[in-house]
PDB file of N, CA and C in Angstrom:
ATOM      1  N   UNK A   1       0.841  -1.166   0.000  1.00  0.00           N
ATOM      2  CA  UNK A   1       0.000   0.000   0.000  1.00  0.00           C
ATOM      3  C   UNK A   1       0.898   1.245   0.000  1.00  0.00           C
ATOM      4  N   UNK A   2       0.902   2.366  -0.964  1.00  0.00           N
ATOM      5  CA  UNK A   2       1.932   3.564  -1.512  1.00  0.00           C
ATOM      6  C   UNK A   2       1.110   4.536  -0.327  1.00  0.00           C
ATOM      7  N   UNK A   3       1.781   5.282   0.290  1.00  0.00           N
ATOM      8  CA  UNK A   3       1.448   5.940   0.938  1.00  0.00           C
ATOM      9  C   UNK A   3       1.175   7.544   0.538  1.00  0.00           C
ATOM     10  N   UNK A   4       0.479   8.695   0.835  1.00  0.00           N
ATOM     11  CA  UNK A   4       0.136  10.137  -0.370  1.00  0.00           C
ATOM     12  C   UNK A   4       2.243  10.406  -0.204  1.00  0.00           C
ATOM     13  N   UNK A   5       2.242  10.513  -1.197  1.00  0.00           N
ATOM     14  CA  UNK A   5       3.881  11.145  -1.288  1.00  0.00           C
ATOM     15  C   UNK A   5       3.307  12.709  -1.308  1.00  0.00           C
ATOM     16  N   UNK A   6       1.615  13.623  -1.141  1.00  0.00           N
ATOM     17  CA  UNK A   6       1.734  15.002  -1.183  1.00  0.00           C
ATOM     18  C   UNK A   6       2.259  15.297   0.020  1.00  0.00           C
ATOM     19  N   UNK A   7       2.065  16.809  -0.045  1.00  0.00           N
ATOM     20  CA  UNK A   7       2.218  17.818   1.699  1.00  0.00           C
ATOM     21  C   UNK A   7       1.170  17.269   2.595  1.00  0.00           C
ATOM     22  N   UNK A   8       0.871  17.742   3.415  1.00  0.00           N
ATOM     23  CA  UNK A   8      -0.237  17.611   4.514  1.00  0.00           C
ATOM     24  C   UNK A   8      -1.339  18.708   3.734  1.00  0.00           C
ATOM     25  N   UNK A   9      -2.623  18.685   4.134  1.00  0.00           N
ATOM     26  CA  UNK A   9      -3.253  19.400   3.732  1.00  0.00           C
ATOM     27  C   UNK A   9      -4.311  20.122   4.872  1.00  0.00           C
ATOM     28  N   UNK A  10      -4.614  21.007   5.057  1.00  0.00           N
ATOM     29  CA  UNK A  10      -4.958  21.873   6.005  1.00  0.00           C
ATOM     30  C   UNK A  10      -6.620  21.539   5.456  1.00  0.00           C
ATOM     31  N   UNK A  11      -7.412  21.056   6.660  1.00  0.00           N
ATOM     32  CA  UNK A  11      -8.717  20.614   6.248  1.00  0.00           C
ATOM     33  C   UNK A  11      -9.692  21.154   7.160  1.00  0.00           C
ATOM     34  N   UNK A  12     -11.196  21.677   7.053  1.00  0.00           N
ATOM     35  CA  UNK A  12     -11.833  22.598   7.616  1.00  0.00           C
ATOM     36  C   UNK A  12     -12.050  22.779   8.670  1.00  0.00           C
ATOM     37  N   UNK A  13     -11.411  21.864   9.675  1.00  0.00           N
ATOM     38  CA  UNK A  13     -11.410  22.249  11.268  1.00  0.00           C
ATOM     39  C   UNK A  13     -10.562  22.725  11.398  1.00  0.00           C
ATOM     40  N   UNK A  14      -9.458  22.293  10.902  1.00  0.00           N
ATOM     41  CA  UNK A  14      -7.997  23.489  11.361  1.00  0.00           C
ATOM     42  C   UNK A  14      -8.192  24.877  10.520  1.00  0.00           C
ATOM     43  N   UNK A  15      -8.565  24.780   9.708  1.00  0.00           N
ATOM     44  CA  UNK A  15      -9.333  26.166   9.229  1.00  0.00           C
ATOM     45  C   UNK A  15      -9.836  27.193  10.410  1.00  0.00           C
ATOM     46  N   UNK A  16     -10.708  26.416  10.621  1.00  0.00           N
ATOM     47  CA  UNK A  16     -12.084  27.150  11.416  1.00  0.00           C
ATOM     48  C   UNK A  16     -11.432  26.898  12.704  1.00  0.00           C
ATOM     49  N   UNK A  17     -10.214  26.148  12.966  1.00  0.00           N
ATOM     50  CA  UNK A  17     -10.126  26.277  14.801  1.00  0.00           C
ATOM     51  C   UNK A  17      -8.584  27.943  14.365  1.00  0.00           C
ATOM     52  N   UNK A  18      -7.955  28.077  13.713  1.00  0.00           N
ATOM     53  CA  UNK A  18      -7.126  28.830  13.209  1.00  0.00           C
ATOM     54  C   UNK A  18      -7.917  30.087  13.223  1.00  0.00           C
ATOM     55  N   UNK A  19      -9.055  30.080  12.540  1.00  0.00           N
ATOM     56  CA  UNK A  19      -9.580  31.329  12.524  1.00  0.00           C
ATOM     57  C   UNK A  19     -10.664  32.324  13.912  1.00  0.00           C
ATOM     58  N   UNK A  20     -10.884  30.845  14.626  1.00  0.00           N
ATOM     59  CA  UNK A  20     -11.724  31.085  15.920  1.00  0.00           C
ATOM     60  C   UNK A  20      -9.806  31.940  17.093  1.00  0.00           C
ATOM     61  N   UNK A  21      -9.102  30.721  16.676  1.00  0.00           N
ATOM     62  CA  UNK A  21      -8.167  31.282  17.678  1.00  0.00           C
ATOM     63  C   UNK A  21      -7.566  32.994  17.369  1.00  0.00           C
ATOM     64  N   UNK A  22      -6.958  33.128  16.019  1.00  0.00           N
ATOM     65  CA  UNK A  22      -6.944  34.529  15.400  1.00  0.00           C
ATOM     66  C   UNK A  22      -8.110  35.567  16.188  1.00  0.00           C
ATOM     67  N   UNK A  23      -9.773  35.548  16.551  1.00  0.00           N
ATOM     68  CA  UNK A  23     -10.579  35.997  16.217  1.00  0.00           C
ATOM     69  C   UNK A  23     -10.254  36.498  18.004  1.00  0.00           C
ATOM     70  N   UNK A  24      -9.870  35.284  18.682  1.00  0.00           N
ATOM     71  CA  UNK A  24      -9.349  35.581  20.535  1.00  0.00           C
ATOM     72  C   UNK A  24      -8.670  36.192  20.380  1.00  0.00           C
ATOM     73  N   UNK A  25      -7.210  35.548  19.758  1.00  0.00           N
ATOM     74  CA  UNK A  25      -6.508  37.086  20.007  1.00  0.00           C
ATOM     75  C   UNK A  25      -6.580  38.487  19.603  1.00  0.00           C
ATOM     76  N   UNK A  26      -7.258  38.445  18.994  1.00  0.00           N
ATOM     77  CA  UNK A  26      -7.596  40.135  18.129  1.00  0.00           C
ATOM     78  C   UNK A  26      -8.508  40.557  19.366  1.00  0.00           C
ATOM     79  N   UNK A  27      -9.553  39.950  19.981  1.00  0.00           N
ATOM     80  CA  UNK A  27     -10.470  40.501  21.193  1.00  0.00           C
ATOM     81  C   UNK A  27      -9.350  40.766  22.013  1.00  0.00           C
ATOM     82  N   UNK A  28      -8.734  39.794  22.632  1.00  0.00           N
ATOM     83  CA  UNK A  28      -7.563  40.179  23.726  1.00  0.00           C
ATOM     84  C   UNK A  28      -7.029  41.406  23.426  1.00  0.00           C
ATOM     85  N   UNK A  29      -6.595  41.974  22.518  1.00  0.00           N
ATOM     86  CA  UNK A  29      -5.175  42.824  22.354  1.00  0.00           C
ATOM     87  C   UNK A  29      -6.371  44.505  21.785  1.00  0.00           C
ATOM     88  N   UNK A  30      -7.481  44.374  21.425  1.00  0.00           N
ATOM     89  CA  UNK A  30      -8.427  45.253  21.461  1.00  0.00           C
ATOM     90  C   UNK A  30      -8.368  46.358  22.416  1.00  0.00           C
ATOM     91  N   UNK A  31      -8.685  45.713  23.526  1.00  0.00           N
ATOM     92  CA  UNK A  31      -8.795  46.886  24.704  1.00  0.00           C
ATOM     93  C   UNK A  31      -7.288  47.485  24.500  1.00  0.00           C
ATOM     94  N   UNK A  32      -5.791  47.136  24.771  1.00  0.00           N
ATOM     95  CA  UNK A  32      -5.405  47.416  24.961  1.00  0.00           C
ATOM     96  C   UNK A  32      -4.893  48.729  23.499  1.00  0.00           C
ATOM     97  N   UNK A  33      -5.092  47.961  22.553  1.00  0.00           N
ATOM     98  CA  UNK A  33      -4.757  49.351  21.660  1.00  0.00           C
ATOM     99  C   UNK A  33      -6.130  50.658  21.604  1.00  0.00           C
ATOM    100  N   UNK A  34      -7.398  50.289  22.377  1.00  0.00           N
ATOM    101  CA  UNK A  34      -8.424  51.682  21.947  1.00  0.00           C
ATOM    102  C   UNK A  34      -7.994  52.444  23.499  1.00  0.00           C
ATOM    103  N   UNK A  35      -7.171  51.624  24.226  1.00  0.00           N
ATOM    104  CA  UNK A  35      -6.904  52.625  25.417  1.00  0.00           C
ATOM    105  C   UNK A  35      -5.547  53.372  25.320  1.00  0.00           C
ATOM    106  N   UNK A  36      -4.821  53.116  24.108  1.00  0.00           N
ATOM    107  CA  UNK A  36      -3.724  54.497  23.724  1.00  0.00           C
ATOM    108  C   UNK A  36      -4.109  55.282  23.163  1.00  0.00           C
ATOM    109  N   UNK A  37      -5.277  55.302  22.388  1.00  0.00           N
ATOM    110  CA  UNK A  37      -5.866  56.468  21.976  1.00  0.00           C
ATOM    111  C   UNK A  37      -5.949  57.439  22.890  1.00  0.00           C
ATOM    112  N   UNK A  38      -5.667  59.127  22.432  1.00  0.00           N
ATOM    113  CA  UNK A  38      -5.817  59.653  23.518  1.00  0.00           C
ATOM    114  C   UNK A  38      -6.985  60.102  23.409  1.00  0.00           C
ATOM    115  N   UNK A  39      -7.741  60.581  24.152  1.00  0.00           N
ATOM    116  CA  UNK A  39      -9.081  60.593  24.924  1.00  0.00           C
ATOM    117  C   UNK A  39      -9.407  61.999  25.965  1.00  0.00           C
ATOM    118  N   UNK A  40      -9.797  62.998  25.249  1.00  0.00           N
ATOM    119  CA  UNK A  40     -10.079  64.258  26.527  1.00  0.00           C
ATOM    120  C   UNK A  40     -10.789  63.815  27.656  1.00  0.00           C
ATOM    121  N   UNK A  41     -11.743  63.219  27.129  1.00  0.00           N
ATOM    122  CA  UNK A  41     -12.820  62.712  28.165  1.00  0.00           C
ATOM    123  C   UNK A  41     -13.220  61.077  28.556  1.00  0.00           C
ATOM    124  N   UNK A  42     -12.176  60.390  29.118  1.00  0.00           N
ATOM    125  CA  UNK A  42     -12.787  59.030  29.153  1.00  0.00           C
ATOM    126  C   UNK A  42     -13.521  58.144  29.957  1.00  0.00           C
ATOM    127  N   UNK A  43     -14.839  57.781  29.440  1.00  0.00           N
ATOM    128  CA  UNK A  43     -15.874  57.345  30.251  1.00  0.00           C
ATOM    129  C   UNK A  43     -14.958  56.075  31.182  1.00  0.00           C
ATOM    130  N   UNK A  44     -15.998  55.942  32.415  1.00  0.00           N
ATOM    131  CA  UNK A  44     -15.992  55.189  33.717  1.00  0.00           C
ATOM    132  C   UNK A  44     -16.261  53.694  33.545  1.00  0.00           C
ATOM    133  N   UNK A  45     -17.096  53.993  32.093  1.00  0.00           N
ATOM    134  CA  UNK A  45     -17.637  52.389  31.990  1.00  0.00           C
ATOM    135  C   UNK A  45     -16.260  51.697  31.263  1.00  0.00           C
ATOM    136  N   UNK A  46     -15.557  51.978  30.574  1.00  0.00           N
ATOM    137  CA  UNK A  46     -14.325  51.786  29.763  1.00  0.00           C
ATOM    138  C   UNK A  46     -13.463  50.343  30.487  1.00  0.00           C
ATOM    139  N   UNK A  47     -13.006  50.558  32.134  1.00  0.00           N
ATOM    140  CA  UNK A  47     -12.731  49.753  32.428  1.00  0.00           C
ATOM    141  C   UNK A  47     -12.993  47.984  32.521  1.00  0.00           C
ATOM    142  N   UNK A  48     -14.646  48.170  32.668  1.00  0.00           N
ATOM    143  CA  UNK A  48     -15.590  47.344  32.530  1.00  0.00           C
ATOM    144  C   UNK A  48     -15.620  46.606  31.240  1.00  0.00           C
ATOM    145  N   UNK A  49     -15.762  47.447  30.313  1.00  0.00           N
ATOM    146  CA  UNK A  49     -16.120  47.112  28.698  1.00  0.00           C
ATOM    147  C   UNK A  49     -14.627  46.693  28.149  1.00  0.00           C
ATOM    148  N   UNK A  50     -13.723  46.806  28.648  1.00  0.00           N
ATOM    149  CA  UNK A  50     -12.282  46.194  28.049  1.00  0.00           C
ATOM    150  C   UNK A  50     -11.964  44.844  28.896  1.00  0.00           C
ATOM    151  N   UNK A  51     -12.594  44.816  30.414  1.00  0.00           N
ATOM    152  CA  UNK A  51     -12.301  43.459  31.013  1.00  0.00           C
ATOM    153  C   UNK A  51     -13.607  42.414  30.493  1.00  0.00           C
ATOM    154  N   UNK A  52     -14.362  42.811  30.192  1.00  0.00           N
ATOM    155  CA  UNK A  52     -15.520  42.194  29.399  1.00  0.00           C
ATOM    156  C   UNK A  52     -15.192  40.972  28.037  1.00  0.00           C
ATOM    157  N   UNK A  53     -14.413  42.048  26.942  1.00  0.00           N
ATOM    158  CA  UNK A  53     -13.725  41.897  26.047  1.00  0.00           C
ATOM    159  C   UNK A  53     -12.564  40.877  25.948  1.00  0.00           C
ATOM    160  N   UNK A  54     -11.685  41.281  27.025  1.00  0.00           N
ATOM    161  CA  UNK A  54     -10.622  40.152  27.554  1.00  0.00           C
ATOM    162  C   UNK A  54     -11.267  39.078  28.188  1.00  0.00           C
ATOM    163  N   UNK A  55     -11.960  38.589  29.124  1.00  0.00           N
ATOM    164  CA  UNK A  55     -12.598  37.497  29.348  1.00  0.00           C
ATOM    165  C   UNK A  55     -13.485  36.474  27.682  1.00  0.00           C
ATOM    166  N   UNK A  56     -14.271  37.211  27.485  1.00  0.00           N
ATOM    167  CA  UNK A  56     -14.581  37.363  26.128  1.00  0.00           C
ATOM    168  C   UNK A  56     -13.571  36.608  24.878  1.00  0.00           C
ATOM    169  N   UNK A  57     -12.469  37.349  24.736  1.00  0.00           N
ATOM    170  CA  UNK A  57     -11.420  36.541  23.951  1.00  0.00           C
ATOM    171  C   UNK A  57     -10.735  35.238  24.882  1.00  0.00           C
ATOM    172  N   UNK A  58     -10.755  35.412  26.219  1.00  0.00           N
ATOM    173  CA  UNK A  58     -10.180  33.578  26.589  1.00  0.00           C
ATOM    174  C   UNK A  58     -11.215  32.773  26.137  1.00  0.00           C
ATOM    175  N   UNK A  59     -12.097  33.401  26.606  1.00  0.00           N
ATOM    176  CA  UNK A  59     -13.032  32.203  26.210  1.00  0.00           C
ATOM    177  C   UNK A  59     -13.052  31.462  24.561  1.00  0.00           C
ATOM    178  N   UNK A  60     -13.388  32.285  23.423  1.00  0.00           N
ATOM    179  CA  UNK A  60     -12.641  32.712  22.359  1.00  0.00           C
ATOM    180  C   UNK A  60     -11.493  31.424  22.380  1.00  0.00           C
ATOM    181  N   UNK A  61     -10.402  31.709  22.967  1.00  0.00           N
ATOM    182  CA  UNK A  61      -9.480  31.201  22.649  1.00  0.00           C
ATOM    183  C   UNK A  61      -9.248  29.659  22.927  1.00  0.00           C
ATOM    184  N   UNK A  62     -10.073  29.682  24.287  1.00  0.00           N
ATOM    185  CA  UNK A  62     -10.638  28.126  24.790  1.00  0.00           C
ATOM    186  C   UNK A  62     -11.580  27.456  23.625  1.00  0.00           C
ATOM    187  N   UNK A  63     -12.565  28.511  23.011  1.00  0.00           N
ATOM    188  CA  UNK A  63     -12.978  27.578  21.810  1.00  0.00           C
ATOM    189  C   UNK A  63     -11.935  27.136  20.959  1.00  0.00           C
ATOM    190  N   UNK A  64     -11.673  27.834  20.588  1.00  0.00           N
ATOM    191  CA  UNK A  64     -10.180  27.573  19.366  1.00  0.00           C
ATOM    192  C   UNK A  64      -9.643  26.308  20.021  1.00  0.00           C
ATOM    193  N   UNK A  65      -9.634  26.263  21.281  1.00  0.00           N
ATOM    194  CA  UNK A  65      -8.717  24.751  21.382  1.00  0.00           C
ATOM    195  C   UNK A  65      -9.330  23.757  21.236  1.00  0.00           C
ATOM    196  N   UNK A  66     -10.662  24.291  22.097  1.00  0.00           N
ATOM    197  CA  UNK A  66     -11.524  22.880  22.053  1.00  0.00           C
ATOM    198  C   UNK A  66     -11.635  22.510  20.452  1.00  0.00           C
ATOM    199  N   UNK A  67     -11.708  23.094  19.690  1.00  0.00           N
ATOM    200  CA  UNK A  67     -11.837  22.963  17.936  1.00  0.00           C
ATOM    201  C   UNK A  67     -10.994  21.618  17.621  1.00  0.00           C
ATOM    202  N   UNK A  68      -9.581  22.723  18.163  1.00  0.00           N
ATOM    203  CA  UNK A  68      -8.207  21.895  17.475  1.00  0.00           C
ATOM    204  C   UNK A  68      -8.757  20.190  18.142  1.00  0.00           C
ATOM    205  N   UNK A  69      -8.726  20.471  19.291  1.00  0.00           N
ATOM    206  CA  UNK A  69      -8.668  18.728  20.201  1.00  0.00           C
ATOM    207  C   UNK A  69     -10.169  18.262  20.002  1.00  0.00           C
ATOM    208  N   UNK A  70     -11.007  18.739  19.639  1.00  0.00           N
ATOM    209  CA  UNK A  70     -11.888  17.342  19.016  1.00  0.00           C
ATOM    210  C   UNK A  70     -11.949  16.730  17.648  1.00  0.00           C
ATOM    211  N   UNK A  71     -12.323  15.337  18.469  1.00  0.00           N
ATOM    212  CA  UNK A  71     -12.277  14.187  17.563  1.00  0.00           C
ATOM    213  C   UNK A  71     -13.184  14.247  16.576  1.00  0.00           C
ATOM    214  N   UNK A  72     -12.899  13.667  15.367  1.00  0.00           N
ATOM    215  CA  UNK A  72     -13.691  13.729  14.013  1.00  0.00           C
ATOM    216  C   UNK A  72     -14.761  12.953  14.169  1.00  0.00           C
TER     217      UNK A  72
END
C-alpha cells in the first residue's frame, strides 16, 4: 500500500479552529490598543467594557482549542 507522497493538507477544522483562535486574540489585544488612543474625556464604563472583552477573547481562545482537540 503507496502511501500520499503530497504535503499535509490543512482541512476545515484546522481552518475554522485557526480562525476562531486569530478571532481571541484580536479581542484580547483590542482593549489594549483603543486605550492608547488619547481621549479628553474618558468614560468610567471603559474599564468594565475592556475586562468584558478580555474574558470574552479567553473564552474565544478556549474555543479555538476545544476545535483543534476534538475528535472527528
Amino acid at each position: 500500500m503507496a502511501k500520499n507522497s503530497g504535503g499535509a493538507t490543512v482541512g476545515p477544522r484546522e481552518a475554522a479552529a485557526v480562525g476562531v483562535l486569530a478571532m481571541g486574540v484580536f479581542m484580547l489585544v483590542l482593549p489594549f490598543a483603543v486605550s492608547s488612543i488619547k481621549i479628553d474625556a474618558p468614560d468610567q464604563a471603559f474599564p468594565t467594557l475592556a475586562a468584558m472583552n478580555v474574558l470574552a477573547g479567553l473564552f474565544t481562545l478556549g474555543a479555538g482549542v476545544a476545535v483543534i482537540r476534538a475528535k472527528e
